[in-house]
PDB file of N, CA and C in Angstrom:
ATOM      1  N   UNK A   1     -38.318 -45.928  42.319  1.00  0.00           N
ATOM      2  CA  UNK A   1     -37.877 -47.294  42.404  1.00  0.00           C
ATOM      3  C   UNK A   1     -38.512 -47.983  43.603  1.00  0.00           C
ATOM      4  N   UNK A   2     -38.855 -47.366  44.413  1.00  0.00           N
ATOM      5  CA  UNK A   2     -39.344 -47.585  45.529  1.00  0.00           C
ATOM      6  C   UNK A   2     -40.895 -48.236  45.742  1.00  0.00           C
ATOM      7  N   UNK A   3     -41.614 -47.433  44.430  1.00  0.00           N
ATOM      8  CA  UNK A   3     -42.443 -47.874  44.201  1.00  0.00           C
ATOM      9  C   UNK A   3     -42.909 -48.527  43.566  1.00  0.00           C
ATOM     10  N   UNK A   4     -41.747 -49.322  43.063  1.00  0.00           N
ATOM     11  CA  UNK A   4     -41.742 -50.353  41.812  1.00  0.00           C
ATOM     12  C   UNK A   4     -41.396 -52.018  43.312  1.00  0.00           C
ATOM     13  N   UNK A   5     -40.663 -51.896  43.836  1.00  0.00           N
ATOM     14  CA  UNK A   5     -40.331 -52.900  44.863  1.00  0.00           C
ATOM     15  C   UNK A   5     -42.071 -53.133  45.755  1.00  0.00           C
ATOM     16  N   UNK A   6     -42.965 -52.061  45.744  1.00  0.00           N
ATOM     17  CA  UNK A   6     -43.638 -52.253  46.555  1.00  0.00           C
ATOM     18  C   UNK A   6     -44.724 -52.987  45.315  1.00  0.00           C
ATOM     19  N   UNK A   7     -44.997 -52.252  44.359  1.00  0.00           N
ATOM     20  CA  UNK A   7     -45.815 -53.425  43.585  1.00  0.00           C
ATOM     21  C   UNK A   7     -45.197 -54.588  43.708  1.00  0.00           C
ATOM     22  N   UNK A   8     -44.320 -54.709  43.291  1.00  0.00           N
ATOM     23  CA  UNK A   8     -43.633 -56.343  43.043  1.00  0.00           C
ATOM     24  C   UNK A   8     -44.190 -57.279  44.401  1.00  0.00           C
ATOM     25  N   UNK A   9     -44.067 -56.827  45.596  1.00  0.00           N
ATOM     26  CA  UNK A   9     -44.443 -57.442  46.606  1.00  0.00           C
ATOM     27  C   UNK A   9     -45.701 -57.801  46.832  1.00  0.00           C
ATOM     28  N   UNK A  10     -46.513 -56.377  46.438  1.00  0.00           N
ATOM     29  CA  UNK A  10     -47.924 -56.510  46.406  1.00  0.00           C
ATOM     30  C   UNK A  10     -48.166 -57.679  45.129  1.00  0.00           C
ATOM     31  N   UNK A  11     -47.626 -57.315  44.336  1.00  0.00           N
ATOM     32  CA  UNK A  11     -47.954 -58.855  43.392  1.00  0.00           C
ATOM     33  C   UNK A  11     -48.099 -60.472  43.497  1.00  0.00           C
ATOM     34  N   UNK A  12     -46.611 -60.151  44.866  1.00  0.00           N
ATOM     35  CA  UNK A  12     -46.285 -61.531  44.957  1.00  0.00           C
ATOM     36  C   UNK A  12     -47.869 -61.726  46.072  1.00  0.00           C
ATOM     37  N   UNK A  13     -47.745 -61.172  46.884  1.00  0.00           N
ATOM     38  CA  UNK A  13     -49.058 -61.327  47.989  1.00  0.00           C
ATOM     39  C   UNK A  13     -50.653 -61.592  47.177  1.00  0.00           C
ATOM     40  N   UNK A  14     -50.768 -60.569  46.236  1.00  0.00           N
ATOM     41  CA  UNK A  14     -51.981 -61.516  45.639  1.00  0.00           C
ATOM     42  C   UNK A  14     -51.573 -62.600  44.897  1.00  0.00           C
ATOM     43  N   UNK A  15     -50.439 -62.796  44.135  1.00  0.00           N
ATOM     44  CA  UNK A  15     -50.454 -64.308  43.775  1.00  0.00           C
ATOM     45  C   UNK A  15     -50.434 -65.364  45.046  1.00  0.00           C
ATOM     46  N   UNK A  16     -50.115 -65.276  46.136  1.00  0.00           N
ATOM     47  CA  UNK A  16     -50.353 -66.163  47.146  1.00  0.00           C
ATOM     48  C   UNK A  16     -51.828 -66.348  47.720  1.00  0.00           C
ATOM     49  N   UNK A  17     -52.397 -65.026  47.439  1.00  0.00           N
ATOM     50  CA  UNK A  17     -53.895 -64.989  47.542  1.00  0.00           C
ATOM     51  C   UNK A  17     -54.763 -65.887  46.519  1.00  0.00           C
ATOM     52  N   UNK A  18     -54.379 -65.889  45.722  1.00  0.00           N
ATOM     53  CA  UNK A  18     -55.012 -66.494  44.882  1.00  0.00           C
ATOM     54  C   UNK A  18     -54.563 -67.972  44.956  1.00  0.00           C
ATOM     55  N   UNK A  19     -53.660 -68.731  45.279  1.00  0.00           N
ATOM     56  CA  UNK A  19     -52.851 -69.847  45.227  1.00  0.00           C
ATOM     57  C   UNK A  19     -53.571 -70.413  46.547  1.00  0.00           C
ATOM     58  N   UNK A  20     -53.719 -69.412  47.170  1.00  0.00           N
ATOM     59  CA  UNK A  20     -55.008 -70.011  48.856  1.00  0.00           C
ATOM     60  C   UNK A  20     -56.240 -70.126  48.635  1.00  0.00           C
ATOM     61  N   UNK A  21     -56.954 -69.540  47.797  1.00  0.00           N
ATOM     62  CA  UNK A  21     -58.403 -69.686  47.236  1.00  0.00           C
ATOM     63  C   UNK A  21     -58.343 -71.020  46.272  1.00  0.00           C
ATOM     64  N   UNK A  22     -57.794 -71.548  45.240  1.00  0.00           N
ATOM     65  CA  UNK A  22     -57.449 -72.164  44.664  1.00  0.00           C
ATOM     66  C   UNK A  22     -57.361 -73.580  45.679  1.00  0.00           C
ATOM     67  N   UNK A  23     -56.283 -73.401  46.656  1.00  0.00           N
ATOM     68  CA  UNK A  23     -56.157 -74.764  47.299  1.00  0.00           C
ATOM     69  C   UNK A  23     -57.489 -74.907  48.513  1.00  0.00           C
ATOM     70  N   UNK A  24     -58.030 -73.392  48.726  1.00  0.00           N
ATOM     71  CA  UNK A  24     -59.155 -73.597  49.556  1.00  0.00           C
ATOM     72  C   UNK A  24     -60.481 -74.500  49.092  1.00  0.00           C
ATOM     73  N   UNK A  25     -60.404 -73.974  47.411  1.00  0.00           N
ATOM     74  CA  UNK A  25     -61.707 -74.355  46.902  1.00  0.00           C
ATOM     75  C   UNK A  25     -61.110 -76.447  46.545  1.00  0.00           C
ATOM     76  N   UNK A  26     -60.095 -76.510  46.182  1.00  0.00           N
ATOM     77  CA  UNK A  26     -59.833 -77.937  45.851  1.00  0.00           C
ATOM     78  C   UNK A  26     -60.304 -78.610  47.298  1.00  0.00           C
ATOM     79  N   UNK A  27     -59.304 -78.163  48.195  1.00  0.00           N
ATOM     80  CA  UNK A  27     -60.118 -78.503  49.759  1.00  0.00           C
ATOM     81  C   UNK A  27     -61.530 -79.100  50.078  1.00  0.00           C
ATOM     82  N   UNK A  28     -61.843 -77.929  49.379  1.00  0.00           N
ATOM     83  CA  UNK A  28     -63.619 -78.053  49.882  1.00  0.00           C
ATOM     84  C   UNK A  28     -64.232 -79.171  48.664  1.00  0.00           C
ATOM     85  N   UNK A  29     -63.539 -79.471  47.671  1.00  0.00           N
ATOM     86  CA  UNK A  29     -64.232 -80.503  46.738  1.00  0.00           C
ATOM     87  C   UNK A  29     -63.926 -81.322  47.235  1.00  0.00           C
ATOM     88  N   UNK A  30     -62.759 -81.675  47.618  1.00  0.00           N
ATOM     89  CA  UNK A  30     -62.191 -83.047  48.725  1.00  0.00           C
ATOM     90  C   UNK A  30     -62.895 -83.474  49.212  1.00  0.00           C
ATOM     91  N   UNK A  31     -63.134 -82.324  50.091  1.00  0.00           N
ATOM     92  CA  UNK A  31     -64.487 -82.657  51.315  1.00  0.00           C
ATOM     93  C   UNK A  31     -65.425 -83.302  50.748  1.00  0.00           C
ATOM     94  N   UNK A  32     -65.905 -82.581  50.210  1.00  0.00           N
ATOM     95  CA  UNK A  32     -67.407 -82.398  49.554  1.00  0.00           C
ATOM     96  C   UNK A  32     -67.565 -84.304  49.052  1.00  0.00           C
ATOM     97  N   UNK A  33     -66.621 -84.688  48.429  1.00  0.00           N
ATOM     98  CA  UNK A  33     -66.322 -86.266  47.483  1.00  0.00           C
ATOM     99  C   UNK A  33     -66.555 -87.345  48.792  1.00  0.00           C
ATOM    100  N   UNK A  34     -65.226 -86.749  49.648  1.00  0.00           N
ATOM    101  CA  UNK A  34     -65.245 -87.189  50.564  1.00  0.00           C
ATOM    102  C   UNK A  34     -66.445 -87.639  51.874  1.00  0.00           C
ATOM    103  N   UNK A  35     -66.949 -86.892  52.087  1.00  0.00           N
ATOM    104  CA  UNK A  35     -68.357 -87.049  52.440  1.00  0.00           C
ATOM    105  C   UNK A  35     -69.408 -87.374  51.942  1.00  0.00           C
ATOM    106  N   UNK A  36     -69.241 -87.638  50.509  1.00  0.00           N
ATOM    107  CA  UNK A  36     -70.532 -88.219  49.689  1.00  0.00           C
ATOM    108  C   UNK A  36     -70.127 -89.751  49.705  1.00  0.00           C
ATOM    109  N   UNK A  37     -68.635 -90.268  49.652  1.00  0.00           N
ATOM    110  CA  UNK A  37     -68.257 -91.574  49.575  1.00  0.00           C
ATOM    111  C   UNK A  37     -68.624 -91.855  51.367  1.00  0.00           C
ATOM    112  N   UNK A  38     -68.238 -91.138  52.270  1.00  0.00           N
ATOM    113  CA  UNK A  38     -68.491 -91.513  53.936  1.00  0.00           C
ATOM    114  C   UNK A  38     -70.448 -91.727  53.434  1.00  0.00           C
ATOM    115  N   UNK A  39     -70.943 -91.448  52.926  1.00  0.00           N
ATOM    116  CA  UNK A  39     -72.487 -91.492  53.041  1.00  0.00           C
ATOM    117  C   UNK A  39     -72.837 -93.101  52.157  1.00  0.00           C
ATOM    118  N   UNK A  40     -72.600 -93.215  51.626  1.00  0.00           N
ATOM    119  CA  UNK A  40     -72.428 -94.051  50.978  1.00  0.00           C
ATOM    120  C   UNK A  40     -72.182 -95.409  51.506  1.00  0.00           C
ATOM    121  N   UNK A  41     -71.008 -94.973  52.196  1.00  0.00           N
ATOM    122  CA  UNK A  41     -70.439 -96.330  53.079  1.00  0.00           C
ATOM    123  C   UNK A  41     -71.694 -96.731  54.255  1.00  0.00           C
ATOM    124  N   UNK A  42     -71.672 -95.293  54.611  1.00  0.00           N
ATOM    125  CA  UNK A  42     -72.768 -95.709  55.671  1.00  0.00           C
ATOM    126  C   UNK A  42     -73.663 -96.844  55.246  1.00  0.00           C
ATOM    127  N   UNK A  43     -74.700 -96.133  53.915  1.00  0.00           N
ATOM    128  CA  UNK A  43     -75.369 -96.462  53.638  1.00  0.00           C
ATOM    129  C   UNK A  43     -75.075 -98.637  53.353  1.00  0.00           C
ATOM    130  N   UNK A  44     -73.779 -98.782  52.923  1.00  0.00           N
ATOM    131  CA  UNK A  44     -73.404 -99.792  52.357  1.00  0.00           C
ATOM    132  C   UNK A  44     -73.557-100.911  54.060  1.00  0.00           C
ATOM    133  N   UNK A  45     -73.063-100.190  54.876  1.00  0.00           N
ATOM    134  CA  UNK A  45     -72.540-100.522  56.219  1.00  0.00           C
ATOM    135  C   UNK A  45     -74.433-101.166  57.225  1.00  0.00           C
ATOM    136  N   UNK A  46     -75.252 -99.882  56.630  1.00  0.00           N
ATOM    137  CA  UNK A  46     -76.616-100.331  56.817  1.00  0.00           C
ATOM    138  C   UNK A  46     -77.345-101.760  56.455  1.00  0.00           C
ATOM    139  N   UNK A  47     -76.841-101.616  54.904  1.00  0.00           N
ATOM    140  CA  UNK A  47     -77.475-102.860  54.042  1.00  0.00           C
ATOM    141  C   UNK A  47     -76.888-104.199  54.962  1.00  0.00           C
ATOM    142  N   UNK A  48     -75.407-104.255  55.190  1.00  0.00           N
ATOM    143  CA  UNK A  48     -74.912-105.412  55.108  1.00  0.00           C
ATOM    144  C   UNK A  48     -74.882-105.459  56.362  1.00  0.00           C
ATOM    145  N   UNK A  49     -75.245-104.873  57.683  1.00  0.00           N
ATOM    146  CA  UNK A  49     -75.924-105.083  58.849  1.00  0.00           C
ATOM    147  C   UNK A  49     -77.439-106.122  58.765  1.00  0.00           C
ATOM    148  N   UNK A  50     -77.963-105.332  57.998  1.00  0.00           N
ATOM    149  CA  UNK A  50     -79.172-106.023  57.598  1.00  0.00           C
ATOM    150  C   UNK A  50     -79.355-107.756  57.524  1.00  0.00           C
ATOM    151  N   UNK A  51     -78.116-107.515  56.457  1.00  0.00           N
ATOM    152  CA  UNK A  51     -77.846-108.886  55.598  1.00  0.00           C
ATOM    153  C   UNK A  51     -76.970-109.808  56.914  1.00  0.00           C
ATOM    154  N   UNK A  52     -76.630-109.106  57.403  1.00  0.00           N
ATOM    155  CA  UNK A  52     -75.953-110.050  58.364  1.00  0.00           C
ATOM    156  C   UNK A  52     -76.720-110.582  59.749  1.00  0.00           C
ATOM    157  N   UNK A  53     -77.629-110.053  59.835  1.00  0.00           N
ATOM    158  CA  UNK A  53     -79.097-110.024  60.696  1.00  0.00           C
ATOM    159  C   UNK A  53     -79.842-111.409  60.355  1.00  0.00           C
ATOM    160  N   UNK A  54     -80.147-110.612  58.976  1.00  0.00           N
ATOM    161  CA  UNK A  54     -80.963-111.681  58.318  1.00  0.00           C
ATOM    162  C   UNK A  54     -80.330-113.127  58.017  1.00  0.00           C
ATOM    163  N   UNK A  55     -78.664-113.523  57.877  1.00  0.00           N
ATOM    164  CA  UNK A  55     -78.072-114.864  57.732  1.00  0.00           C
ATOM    165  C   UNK A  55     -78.052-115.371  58.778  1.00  0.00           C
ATOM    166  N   UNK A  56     -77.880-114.795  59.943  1.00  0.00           N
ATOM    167  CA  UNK A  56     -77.692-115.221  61.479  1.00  0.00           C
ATOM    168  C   UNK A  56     -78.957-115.818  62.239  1.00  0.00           C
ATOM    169  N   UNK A  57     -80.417-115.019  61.449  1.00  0.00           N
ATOM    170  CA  UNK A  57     -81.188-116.021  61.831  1.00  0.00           C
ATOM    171  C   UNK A  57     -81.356-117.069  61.315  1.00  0.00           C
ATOM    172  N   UNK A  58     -81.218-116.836  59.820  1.00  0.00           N
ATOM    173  CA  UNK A  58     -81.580-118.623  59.210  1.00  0.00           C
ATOM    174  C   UNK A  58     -80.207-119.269  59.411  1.00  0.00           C
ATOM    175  N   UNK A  59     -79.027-118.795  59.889  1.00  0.00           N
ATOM    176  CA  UNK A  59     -78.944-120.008  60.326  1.00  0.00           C
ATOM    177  C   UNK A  59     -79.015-120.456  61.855  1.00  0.00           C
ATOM    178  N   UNK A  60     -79.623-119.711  62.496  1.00  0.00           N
ATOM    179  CA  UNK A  60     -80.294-120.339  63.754  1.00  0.00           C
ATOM    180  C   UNK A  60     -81.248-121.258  63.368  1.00  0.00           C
ATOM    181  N   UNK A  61     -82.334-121.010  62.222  1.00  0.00           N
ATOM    182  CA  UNK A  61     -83.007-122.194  61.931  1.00  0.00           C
ATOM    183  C   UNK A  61     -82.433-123.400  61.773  1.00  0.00           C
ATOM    184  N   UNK A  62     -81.125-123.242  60.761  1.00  0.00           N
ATOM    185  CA  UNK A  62     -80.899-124.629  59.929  1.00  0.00           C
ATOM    186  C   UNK A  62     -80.367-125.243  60.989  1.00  0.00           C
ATOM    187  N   UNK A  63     -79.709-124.514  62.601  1.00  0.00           N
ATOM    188  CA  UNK A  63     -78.849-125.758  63.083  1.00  0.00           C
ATOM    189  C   UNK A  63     -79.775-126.294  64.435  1.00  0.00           C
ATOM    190  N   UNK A  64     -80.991-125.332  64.453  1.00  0.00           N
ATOM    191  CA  UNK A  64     -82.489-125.832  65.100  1.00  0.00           C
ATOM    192  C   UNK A  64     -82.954-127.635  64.400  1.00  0.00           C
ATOM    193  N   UNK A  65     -82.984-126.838  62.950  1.00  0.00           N
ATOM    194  CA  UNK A  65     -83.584-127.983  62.124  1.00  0.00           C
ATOM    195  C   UNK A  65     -82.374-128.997  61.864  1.00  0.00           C
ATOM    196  N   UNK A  66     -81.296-128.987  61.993  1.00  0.00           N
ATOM    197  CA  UNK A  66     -80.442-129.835  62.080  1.00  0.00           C
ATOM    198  C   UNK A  66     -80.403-130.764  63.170  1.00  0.00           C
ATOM    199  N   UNK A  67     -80.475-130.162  64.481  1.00  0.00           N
ATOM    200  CA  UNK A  67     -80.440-130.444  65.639  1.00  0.00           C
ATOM    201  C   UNK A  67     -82.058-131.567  65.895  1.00  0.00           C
ATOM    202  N   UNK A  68     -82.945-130.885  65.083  1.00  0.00           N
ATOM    203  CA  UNK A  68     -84.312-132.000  65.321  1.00  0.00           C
ATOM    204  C   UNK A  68     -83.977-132.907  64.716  1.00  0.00           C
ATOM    205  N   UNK A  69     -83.379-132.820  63.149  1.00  0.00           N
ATOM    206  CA  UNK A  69     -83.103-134.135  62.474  1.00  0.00           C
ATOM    207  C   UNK A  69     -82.050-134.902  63.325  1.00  0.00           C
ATOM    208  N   UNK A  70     -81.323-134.667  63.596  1.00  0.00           N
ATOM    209  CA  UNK A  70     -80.528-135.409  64.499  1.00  0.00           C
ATOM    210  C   UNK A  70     -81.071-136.536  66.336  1.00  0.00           C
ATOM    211  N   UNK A  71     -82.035-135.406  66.487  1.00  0.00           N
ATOM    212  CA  UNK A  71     -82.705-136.404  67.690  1.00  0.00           C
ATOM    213  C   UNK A  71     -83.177-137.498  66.843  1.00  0.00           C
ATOM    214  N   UNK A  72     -84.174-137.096  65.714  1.00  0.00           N
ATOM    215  CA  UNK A  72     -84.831-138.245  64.794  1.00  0.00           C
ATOM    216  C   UNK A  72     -83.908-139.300  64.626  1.00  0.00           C
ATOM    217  N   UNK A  73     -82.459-139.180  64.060  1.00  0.00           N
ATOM    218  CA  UNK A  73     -82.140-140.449  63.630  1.00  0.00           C
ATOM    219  C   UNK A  73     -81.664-141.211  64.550  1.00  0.00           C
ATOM    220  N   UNK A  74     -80.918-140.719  66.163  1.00  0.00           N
ATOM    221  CA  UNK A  74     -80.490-141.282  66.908  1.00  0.00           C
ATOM    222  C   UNK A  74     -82.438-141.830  67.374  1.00  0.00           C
ATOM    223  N   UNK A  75     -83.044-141.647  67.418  1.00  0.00           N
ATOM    224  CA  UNK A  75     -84.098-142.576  67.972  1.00  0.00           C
ATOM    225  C   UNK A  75     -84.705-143.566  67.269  1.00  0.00           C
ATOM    226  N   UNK A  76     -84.484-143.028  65.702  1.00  0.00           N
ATOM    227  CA  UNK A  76     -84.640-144.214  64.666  1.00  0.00           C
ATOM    228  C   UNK A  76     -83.586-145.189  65.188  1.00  0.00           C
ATOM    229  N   UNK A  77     -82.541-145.097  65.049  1.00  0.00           N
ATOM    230  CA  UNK A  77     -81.220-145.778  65.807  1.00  0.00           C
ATOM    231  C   UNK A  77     -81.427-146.662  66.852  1.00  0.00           C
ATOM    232  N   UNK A  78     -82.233-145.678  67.830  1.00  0.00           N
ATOM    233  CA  UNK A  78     -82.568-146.727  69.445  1.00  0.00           C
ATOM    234  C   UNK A  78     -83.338-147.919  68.881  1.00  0.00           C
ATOM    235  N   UNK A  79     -84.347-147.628  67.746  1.00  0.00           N
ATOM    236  CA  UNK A  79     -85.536-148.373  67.833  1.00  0.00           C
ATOM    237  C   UNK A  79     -85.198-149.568  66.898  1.00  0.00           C
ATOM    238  N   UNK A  80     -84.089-149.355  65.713  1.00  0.00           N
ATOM    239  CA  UNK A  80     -83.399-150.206  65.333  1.00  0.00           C
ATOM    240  C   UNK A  80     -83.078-151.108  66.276  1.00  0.00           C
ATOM    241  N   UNK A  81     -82.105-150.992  66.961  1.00  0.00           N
ATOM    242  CA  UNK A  81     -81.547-151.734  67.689  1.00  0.00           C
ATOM    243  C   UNK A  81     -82.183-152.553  68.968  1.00  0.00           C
ATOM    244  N   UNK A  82     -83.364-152.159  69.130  1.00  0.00           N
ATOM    245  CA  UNK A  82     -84.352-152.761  69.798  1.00  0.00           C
ATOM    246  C   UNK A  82     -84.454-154.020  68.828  1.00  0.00           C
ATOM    247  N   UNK A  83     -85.102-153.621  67.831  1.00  0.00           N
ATOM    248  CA  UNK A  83     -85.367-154.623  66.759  1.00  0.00           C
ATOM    249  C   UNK A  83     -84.387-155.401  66.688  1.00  0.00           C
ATOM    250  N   UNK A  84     -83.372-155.054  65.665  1.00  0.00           N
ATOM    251  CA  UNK A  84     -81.748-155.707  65.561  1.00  0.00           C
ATOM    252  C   UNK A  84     -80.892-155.274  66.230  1.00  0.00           C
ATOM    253  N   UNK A  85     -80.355-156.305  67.606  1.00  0.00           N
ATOM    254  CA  UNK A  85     -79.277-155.795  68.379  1.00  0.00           C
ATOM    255  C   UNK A  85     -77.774-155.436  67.439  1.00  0.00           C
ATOM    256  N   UNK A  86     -77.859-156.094  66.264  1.00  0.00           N
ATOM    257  CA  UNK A  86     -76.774-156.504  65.552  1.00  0.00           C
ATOM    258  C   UNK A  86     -76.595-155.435  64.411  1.00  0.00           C
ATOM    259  N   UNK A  87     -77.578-154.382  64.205  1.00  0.00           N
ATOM    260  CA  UNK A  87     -77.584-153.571  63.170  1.00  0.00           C
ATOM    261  C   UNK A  87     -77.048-152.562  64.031  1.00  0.00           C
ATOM    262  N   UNK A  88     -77.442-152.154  65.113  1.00  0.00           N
ATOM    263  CA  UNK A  88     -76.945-150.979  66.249  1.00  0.00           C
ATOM    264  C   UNK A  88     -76.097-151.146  66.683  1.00  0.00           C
ATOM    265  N   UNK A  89     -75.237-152.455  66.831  1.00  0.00           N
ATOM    266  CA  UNK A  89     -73.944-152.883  67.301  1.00  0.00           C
ATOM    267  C   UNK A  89     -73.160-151.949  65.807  1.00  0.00           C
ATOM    268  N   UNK A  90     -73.413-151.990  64.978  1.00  0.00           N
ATOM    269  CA  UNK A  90     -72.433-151.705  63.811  1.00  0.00           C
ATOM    270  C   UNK A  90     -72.972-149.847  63.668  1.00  0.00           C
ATOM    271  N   UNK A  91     -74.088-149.514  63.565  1.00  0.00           N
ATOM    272  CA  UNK A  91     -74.268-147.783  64.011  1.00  0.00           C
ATOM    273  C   UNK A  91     -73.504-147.159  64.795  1.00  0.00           C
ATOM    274  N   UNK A  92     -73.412-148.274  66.499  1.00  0.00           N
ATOM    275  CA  UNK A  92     -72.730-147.356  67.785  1.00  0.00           C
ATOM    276  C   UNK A  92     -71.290-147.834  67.571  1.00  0.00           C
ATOM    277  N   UNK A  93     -70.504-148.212  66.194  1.00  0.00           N
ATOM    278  CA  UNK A  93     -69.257-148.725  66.452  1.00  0.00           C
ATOM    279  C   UNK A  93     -69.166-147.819  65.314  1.00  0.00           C
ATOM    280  N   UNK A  94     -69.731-146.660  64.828  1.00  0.00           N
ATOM    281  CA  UNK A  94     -69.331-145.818  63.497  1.00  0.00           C
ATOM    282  C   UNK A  94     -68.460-144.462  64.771  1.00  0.00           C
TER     283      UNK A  94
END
């Protein structure tokens, strides 16, 4: 009988053995997913660095090129009003 209690135990111990390999190997697919989606991101995290590089300069252009159009019309403006005091009276009252 004695040696019937000791299988039983030994049974239960490899079924726990096996129940640890099992959650070891799910583990390691975890990982495994898990680190292919972290690569990924990276990769995603690269692009849209990029992209955010690349919007930040044009719009340094547009508010460059905004900023020239803007001297332009205030001097169109001056030169108006050289001409017609009365047209620039109604520009510098906007």
């Amino acid at each position: 009988m004695n040696g019937l209690a000791g299988m039983e135990k030994f049974s239960h111990l490899e079924d726990k053995i096996y129940l640890t390999i099992e959650f070891a190997k799910k583990i390691r697919e975890e990982n495994e997913k898990l680190e292919a989606e972290l690569s990924g991101l990276r990769q995603e995290v690269g692009s849209l660095a990029s992209k955010n590089a690349e919007l930040e300069h044009k719009i340094e252009g547009l508010m460059s090129e905004r900023d020239a159009i803007q001297l332009k019309i205030e001097a169109m403006l001056d030169a108006i009003t050289v001409i017609e005091p009365e047209v620039g009276e109604v520009f510098q009252g906007r």
